[in-house]
N, C-alpha and C. Protein backbone atom coordinates (compact mmCIF):
# COMPACT_ATOMS: atom_id res chain seq x y z
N UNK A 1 5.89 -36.20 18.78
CA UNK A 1 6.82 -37.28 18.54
C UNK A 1 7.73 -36.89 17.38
N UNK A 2 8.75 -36.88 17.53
CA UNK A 2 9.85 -36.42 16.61
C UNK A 2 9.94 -37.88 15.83
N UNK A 3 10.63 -37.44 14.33
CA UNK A 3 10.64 -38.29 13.30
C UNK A 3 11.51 -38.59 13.34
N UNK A 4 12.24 -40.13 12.50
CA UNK A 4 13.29 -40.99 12.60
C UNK A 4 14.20 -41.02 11.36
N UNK A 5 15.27 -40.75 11.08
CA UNK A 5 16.38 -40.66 10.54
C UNK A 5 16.35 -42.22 9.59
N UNK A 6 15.73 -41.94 8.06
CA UNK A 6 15.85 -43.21 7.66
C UNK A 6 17.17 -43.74 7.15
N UNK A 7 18.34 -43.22 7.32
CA UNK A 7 19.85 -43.62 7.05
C UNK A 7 20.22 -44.07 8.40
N UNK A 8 20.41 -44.35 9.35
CA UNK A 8 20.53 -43.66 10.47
C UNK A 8 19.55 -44.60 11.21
N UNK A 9 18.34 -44.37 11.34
CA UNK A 9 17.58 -44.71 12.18
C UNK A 9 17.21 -44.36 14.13
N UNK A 10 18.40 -43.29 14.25
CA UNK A 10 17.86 -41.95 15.30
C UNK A 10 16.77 -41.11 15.00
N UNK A 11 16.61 -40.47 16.04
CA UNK A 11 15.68 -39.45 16.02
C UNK A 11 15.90 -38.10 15.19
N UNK A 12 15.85 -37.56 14.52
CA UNK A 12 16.33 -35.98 13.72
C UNK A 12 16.93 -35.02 14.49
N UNK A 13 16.62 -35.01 16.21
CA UNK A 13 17.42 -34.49 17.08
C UNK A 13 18.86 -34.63 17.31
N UNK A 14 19.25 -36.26 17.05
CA UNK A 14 20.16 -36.75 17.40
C UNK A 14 20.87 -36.91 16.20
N UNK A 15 20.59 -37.14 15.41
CA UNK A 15 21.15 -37.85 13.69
C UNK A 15 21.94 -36.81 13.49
N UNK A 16 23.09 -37.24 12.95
CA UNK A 16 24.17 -36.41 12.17
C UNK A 16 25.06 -36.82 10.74
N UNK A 17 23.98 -37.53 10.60
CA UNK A 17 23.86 -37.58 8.68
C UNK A 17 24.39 -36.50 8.11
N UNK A 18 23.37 -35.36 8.40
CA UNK A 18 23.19 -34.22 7.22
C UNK A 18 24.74 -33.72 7.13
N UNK A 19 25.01 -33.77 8.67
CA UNK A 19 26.52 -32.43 9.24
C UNK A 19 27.29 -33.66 8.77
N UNK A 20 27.13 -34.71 8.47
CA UNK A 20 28.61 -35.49 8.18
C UNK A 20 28.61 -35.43 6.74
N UNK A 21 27.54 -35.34 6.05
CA UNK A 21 27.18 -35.40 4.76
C UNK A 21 27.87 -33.74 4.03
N UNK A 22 27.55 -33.05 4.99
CA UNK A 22 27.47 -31.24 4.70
C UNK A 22 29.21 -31.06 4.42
N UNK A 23 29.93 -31.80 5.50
CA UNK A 23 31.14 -32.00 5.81
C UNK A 23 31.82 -32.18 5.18
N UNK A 24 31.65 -33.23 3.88
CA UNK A 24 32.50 -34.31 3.07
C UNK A 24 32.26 -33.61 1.46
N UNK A 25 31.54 -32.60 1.56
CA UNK A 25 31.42 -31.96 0.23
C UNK A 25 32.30 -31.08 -0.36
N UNK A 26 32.94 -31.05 -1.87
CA UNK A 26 33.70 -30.45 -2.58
C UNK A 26 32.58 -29.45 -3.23
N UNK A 27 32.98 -28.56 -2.52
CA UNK A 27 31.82 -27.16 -3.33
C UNK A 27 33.07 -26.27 -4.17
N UNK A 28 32.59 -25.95 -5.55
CA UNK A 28 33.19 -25.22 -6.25
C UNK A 28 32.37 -23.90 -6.48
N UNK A 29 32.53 -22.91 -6.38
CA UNK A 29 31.87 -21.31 -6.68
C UNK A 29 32.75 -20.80 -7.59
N UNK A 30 31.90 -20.42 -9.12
CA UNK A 30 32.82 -19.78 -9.79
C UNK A 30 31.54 -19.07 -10.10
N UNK A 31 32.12 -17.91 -11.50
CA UNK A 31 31.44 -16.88 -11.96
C UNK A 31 31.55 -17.32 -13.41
N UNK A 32 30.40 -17.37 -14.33
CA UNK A 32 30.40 -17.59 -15.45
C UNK A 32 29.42 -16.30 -16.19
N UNK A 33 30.09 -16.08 -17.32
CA UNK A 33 29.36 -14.71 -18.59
C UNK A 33 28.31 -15.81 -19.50
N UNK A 34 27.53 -15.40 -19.01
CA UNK A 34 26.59 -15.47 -19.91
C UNK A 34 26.26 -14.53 -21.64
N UNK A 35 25.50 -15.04 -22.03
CA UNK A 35 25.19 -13.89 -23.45
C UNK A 35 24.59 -12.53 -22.85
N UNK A 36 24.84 -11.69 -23.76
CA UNK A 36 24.44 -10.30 -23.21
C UNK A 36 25.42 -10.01 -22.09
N UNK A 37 26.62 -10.88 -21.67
CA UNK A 37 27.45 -10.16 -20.55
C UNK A 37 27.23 -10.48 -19.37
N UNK A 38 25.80 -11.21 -19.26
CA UNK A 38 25.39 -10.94 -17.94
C UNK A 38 25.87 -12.12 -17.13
N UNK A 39 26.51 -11.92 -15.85
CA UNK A 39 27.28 -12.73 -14.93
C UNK A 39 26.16 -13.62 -14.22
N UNK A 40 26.59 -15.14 -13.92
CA UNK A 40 25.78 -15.96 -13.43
C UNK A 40 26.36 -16.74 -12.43
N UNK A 41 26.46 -16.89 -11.13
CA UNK A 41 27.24 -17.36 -10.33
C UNK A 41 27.04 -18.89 -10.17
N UNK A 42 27.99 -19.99 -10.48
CA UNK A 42 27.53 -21.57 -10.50
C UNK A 42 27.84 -22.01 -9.10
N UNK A 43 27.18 -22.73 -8.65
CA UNK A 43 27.47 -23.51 -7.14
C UNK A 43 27.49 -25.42 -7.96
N UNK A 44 28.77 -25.98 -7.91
CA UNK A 44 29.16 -27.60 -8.39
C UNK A 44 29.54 -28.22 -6.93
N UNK A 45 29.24 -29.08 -7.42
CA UNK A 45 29.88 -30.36 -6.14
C UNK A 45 29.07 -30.41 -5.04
N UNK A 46 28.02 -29.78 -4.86
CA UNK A 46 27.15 -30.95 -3.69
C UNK A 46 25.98 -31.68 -4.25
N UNK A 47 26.33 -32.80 -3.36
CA UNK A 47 25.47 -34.00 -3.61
C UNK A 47 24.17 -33.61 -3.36
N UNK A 48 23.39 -34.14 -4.14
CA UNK A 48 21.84 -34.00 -3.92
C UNK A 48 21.17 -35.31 -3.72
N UNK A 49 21.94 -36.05 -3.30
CA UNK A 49 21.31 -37.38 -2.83
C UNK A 49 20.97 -37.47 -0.92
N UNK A 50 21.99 -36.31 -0.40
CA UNK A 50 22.42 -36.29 0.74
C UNK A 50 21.43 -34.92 1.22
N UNK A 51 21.58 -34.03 0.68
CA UNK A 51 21.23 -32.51 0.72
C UNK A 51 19.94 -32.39 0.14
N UNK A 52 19.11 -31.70 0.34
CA UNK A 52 17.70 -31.37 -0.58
C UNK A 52 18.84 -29.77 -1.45
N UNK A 53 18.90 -30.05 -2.61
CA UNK A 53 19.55 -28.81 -3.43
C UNK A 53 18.61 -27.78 -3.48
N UNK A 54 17.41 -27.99 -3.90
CA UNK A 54 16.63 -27.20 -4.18
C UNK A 54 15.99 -26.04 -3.25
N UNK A 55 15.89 -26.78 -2.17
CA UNK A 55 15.65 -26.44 -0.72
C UNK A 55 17.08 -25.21 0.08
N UNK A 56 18.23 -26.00 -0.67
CA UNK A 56 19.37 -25.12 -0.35
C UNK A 56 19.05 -23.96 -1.87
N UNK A 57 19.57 -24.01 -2.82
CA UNK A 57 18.76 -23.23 -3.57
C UNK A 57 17.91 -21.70 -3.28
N UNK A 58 16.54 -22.44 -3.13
CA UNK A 58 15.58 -21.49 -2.44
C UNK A 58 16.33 -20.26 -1.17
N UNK A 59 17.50 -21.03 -0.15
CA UNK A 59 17.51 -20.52 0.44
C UNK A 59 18.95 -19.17 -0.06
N UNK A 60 19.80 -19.77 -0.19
CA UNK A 60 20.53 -18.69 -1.30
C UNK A 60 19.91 -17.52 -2.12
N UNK A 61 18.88 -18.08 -2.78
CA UNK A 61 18.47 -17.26 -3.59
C UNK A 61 17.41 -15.84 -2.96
N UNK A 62 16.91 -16.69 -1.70
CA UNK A 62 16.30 -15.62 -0.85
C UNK A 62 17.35 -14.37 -0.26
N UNK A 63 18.57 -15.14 -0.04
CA UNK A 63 19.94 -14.61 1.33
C UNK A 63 20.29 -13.40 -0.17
N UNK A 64 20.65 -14.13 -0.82
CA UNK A 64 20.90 -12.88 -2.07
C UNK A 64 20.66 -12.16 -2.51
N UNK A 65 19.36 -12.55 -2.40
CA UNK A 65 18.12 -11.24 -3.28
C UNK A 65 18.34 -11.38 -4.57
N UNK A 66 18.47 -12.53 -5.47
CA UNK A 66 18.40 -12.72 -6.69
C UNK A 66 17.36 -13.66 -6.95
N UNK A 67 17.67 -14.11 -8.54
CA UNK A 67 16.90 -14.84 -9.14
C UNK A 67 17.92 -16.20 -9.26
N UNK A 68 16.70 -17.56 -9.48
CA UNK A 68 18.00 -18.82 -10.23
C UNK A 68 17.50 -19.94 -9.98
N UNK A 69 17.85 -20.72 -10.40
CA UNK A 69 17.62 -22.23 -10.45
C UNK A 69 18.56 -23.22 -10.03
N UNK A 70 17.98 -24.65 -9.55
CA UNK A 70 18.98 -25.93 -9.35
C UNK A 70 18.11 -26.59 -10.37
N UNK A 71 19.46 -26.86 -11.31
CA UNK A 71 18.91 -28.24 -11.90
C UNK A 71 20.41 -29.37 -11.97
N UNK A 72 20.07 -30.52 -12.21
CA UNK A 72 21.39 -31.19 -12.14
C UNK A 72 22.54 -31.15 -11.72
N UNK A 73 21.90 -31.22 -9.98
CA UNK A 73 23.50 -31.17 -9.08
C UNK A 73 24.22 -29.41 -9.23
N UNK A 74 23.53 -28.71 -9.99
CA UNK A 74 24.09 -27.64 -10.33
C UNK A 74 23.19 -25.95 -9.85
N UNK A 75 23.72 -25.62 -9.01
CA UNK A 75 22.81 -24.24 -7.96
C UNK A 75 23.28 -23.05 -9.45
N UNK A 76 22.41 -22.24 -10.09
CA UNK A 76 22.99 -21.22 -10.89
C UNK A 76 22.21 -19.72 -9.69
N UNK A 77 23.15 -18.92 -9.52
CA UNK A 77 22.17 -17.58 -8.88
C UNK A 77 22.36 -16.53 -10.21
N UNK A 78 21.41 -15.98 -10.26
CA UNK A 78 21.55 -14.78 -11.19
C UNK A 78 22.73 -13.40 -10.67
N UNK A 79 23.46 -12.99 -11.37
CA UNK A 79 24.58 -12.01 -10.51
C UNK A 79 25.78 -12.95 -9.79
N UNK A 80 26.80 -11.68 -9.76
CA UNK A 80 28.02 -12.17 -9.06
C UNK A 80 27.76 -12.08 -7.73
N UNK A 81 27.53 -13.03 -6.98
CA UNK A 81 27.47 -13.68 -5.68
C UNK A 81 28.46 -14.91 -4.89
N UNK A 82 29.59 -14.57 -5.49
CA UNK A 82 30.84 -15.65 -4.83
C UNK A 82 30.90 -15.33 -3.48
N UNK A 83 30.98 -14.60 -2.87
CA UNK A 83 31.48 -14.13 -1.61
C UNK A 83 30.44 -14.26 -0.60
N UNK A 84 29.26 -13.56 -1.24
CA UNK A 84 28.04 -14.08 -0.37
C UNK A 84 27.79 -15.41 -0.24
N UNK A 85 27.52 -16.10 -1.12
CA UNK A 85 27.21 -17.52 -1.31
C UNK A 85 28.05 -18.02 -0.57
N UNK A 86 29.18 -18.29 -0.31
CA UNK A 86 30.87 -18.72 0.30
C UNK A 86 30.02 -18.60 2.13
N UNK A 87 29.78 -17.88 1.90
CA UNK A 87 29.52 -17.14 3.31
C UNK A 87 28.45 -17.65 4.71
N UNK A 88 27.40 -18.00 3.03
CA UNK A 88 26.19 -18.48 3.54
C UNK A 88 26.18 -19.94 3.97
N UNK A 89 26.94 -20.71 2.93
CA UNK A 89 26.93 -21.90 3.04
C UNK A 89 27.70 -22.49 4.33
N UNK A 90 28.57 -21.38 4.74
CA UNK A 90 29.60 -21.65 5.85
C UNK A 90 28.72 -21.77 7.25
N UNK A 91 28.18 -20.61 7.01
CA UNK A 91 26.76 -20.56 8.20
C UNK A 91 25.86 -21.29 8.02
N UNK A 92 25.48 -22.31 6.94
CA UNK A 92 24.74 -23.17 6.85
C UNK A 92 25.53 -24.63 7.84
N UNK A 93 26.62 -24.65 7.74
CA UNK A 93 27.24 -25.87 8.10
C UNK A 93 27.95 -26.65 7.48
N UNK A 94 28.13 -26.13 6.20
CA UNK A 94 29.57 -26.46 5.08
C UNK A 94 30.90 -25.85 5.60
N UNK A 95 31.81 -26.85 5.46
CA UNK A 95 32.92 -26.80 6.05
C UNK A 95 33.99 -25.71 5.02
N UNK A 96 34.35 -24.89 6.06
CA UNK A 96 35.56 -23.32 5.00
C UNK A 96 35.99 -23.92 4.14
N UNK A 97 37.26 -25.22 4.59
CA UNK A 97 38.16 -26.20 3.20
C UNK A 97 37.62 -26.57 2.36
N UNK A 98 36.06 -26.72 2.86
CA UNK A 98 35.83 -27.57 1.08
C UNK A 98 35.20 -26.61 0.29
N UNK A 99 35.35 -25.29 0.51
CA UNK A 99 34.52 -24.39 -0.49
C UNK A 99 35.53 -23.82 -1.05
N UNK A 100 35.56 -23.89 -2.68
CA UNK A 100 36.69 -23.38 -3.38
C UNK A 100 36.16 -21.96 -4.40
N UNK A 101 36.44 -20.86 -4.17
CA UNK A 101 35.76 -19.78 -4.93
C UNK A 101 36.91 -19.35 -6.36
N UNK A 102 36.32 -19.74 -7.47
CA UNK A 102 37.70 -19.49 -8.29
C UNK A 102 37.01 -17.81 -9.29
């Protein structure tokens, strides 16, 4: 028995929460220097009320082969990863326009 969409109230087969949710997001990718030089790639602007971050997170950080954390709405990967990240999220189901790589 498949589980029920508590926004929603469809089945998880059918529900399109997540993809409307995934849709409406302003993702910013920039590159920030850390001390010692060392480059840290920030992922801003998706909601984590809508999205499990952490869960997205985990999965970046696997696709990359780095290290990093989500804390507060805020994805950090260890290393310059704009392009990959951009990439991934697209194939995740984030929409090209709303991903801005500065």
């Amino acid at each position: 028995m498949s589980t029920i969409c508590p926004v929603c109230g469809l089945p998880e087969e059918l529900c399109m929460c997540k993809a409307i949710a995934q849709e409406e997001q302003r993702i910013r990718i920039k590159l920030e220097k850390r001390k010692w030089g060392r480059d840290v790639t920030v992922i801003e602007g998706i909601d984590d009320k809508d999205i499990d971050i952490h869960d997205l997170a985990s999965t970046l950080k696997s696709k990359c082969a780095c290290g990093g954390t989500a804390k507060n709405g805020v994805i950090e990967l260890q290393g310059d990863h704009r392009g990959k990240a951009r990439r991934i999220l697209i194939s995740l189901g984030f929409k090209e326009d709303n991903i801005v790589v500065e």
